[in-house]
Protein backbone atom coordinates (compact mmCIF):
# COMPACT_ATOMS: atom_id res chain seq x y z
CA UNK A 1 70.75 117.55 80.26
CA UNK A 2 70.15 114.19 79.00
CA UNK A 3 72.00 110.67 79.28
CA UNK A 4 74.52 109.72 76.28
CA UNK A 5 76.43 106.61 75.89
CA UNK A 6 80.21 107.23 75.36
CA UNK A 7 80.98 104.50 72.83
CA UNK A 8 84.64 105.00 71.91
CA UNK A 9 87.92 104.27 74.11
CA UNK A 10 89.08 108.05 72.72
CA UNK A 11 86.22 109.49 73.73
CA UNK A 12 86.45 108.38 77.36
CA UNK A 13 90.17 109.03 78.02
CA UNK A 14 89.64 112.55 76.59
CA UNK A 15 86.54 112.63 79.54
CA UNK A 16 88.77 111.47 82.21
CA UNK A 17 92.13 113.88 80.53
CA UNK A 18 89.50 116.25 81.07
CA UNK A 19 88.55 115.68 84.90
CA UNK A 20 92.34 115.58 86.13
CA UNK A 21 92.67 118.78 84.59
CA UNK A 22 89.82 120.37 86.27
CA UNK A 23 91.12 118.21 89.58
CA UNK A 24 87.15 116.31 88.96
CA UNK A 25 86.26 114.10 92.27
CA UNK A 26 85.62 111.08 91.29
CA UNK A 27 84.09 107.51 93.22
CA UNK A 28 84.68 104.19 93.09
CA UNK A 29 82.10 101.55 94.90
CA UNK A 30 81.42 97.94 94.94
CA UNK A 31 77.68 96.37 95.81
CA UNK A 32 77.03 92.60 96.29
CA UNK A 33 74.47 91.01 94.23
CA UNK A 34 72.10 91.87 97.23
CA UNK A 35 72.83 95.54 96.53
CA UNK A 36 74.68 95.90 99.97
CA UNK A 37 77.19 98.72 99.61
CA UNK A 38 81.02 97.40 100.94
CA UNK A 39 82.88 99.76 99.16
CA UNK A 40 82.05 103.87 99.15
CA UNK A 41 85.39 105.65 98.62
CA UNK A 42 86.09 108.90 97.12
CA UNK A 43 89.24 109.16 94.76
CA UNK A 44 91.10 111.72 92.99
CA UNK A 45 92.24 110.61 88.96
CA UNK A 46 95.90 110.88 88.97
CA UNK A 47 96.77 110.11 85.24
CA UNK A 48 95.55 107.87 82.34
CA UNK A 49 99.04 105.48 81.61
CA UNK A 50 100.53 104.15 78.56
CA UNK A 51 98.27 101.16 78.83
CA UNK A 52 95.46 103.02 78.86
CA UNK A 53 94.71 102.25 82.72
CA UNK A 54 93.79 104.38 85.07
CA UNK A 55 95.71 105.43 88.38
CA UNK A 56 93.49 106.65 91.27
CA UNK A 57 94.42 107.97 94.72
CA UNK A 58 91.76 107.28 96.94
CA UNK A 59 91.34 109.87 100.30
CA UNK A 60 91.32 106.75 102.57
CA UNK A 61 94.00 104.07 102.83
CA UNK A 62 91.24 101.45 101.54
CA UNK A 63 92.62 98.05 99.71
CA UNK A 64 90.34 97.30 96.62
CA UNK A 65 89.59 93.91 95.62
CA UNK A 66 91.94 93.06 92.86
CA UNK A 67 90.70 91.34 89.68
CA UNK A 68 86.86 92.29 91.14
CA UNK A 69 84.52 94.81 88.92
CA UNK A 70 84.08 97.98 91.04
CA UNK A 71 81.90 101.36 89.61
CA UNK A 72 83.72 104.21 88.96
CA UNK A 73 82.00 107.75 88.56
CA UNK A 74 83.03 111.44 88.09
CA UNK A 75 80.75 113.44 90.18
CA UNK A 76 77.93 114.82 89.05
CA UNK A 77 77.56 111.85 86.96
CA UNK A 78 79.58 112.92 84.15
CA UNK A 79 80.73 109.56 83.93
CA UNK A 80 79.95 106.25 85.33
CA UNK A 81 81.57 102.83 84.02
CA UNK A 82 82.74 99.40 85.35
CA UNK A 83 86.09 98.60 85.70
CA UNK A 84 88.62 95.64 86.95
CA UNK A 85 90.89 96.62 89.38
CA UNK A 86 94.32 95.42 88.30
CA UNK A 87 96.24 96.95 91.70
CA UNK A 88 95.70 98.06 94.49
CA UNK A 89 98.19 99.21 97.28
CA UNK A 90 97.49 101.37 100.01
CA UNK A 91 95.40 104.51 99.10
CA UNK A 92 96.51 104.09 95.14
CA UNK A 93 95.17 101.81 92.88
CA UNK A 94 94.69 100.88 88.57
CA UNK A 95 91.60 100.11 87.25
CA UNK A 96 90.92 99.28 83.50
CA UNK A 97 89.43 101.41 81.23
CA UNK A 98 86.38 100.03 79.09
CA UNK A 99 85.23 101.03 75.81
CA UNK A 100 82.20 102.14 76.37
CA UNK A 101 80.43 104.07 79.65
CA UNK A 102 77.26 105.59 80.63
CA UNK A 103 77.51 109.97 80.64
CA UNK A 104 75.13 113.40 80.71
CA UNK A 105 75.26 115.57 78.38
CA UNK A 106 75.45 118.54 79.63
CA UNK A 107 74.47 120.67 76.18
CA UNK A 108 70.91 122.01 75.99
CA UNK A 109 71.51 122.35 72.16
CA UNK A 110 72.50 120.46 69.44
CA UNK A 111 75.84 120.98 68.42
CA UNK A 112 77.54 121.94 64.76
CA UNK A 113 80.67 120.96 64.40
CA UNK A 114 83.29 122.68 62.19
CA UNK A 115 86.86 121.05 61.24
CA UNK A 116 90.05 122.52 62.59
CA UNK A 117 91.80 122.98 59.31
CA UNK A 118 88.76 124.98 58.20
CA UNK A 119 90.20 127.66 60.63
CA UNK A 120 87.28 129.49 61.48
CA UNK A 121 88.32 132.10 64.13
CA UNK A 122 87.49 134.14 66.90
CA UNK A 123 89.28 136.88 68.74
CA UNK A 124 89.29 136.34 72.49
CA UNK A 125 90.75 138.68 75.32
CA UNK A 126 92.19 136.49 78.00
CA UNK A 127 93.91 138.15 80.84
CA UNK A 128 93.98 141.58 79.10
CA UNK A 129 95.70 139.68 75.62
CA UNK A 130 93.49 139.16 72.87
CA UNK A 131 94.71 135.51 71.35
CA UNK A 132 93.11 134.01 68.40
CA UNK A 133 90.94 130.38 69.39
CA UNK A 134 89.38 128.32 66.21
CA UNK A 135 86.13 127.00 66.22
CA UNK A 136 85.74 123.34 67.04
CA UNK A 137 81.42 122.82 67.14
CA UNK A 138 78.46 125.96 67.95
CA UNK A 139 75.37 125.32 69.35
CA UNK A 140 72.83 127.88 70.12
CA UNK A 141 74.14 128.35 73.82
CA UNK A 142 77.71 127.88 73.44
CA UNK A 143 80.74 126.78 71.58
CA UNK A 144 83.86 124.86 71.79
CA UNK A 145 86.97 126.73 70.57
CA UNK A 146 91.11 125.42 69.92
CA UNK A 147 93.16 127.31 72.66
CA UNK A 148 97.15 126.46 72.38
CA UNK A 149 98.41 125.60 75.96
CA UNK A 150 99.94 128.86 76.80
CA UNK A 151 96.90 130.18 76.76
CA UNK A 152 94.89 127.71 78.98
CA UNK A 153 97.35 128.29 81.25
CA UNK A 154 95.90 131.42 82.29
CA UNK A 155 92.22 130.03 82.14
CA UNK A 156 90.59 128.45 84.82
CA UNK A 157 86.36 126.98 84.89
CA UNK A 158 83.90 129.62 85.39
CA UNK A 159 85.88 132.09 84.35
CA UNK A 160 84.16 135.22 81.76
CA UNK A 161 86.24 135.83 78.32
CA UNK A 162 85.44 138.59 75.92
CA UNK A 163 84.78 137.60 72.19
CA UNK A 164 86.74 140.34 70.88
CA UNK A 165 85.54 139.59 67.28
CA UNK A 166 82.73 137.16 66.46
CA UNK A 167 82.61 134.72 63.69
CA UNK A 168 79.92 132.72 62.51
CA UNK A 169 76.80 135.15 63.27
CA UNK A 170 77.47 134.83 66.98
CA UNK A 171 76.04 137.79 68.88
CA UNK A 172 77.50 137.43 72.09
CA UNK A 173 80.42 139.47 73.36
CA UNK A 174 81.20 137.21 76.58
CA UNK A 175 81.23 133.57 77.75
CA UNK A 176 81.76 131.48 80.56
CA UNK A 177 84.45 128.35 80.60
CA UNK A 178 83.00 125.43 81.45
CA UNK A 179 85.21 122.58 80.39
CA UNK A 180 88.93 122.13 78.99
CA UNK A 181 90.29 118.90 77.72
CA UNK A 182 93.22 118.34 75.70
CA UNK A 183 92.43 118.43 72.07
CA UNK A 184 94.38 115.18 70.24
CA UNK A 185 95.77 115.67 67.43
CA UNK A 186 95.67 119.34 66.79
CA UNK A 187 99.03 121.26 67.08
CA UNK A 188 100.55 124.35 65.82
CA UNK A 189 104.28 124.29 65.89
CA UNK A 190 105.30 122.48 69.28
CA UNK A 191 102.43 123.92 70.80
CA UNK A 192 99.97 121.20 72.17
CA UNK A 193 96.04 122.68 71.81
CA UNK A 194 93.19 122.42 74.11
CA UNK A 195 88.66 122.34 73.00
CA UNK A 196 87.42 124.75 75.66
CA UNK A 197 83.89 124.48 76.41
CA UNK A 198 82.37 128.09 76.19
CA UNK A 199 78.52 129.15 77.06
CA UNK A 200 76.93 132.44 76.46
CA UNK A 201 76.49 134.83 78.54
């Protein structure tokens, strides 16, 4: 693992789209310039608005200091930015969103990625059904694959797929989901697709 910058306003909602999926816990805290600690409050990430803003519900009624900078992080250090807090009332709250923020990467390989209308494909057997996912990037321990969102309703992190039929040289005839996210702009019919994070097993 190794630290990235995540430079684009996209890329970061589709990080934080990703952690209220997975139900992420997330922190917000405020230091003074003497690096005293007044604010420490876990939160859960309750949607990202039309505005782009983000709507927390913190697990203790605590009243954030509106119009002050604050630190927000997903845990494990996925992501860590500074934001504004424009509201606060009772245990919810909006903070801006900023372009860019500080992440890990959690990939021990370089990726490859492949374009959707390309439609590479792999068979995958999810809850007994074998449904067909299209390559979105490969690296050497994993890959990222287009599931439609009846599918990912039946998937769930850390959960083992079969790769019913390979594509792409890939050897492997399982893998373990470690991250869904919605995947913008890719649809087929009405049907609103998700990138699935898959590693090797």
């Amino acid at each position: 693992m190794y630290e990235k910058n995540v430079q684009t306003m996209e890329e970061l909602i589709s990080h934080i789209n990703q952690a209220v999926f997975c139900k992420t816990q997330a922190y917000v805290w405020k230091r003074t310039p003497e690096g005293q600690t007044v604010i420490n409050e876990k939160a859960l990430i309750l949607k990202v608005n039309e505005q782009n803003e983000l709507k927390i519900e913190l697990h203790e009624d605590t009243k954030l200091p509106v119009g002050e900078d604050v630190l927000f992080a997903l845990e494990g250090g996925i992501l860590v930015f500074k934001s504004k807090v424009l509201s606060s009332n009772g245990r919810f709250a909006v903070l801006s969103i900023p372009s860019m923020a500080k992440g890990i990467e959690r990939r021990r390989s370089p990726r490859i990625p492949y374009k959707f209308e390309d439609r590479i494909d792999f068979e995958m057997e999810v809850k007994s059904d074998v449904t067909t996912a299209f390559l979105i990037d490969l690296s050497e321990h994993g890959m990222c694959l287009s599931f439609s969102d009846e599918t990912v309703q039946n998937l769930r992190l850390e959960q083992t797929l079969k790769i019913v039929r390979p594509n792409k040289g890939v050897t492997y005839s399982a893998c373990i989901v470690r991250s869904i996210r919605v995947f913008k702009g890719a649809k087929i019919g009405r049907s609103k697709m998700y990138a699935v994070g898959l590693e090797f097993v």
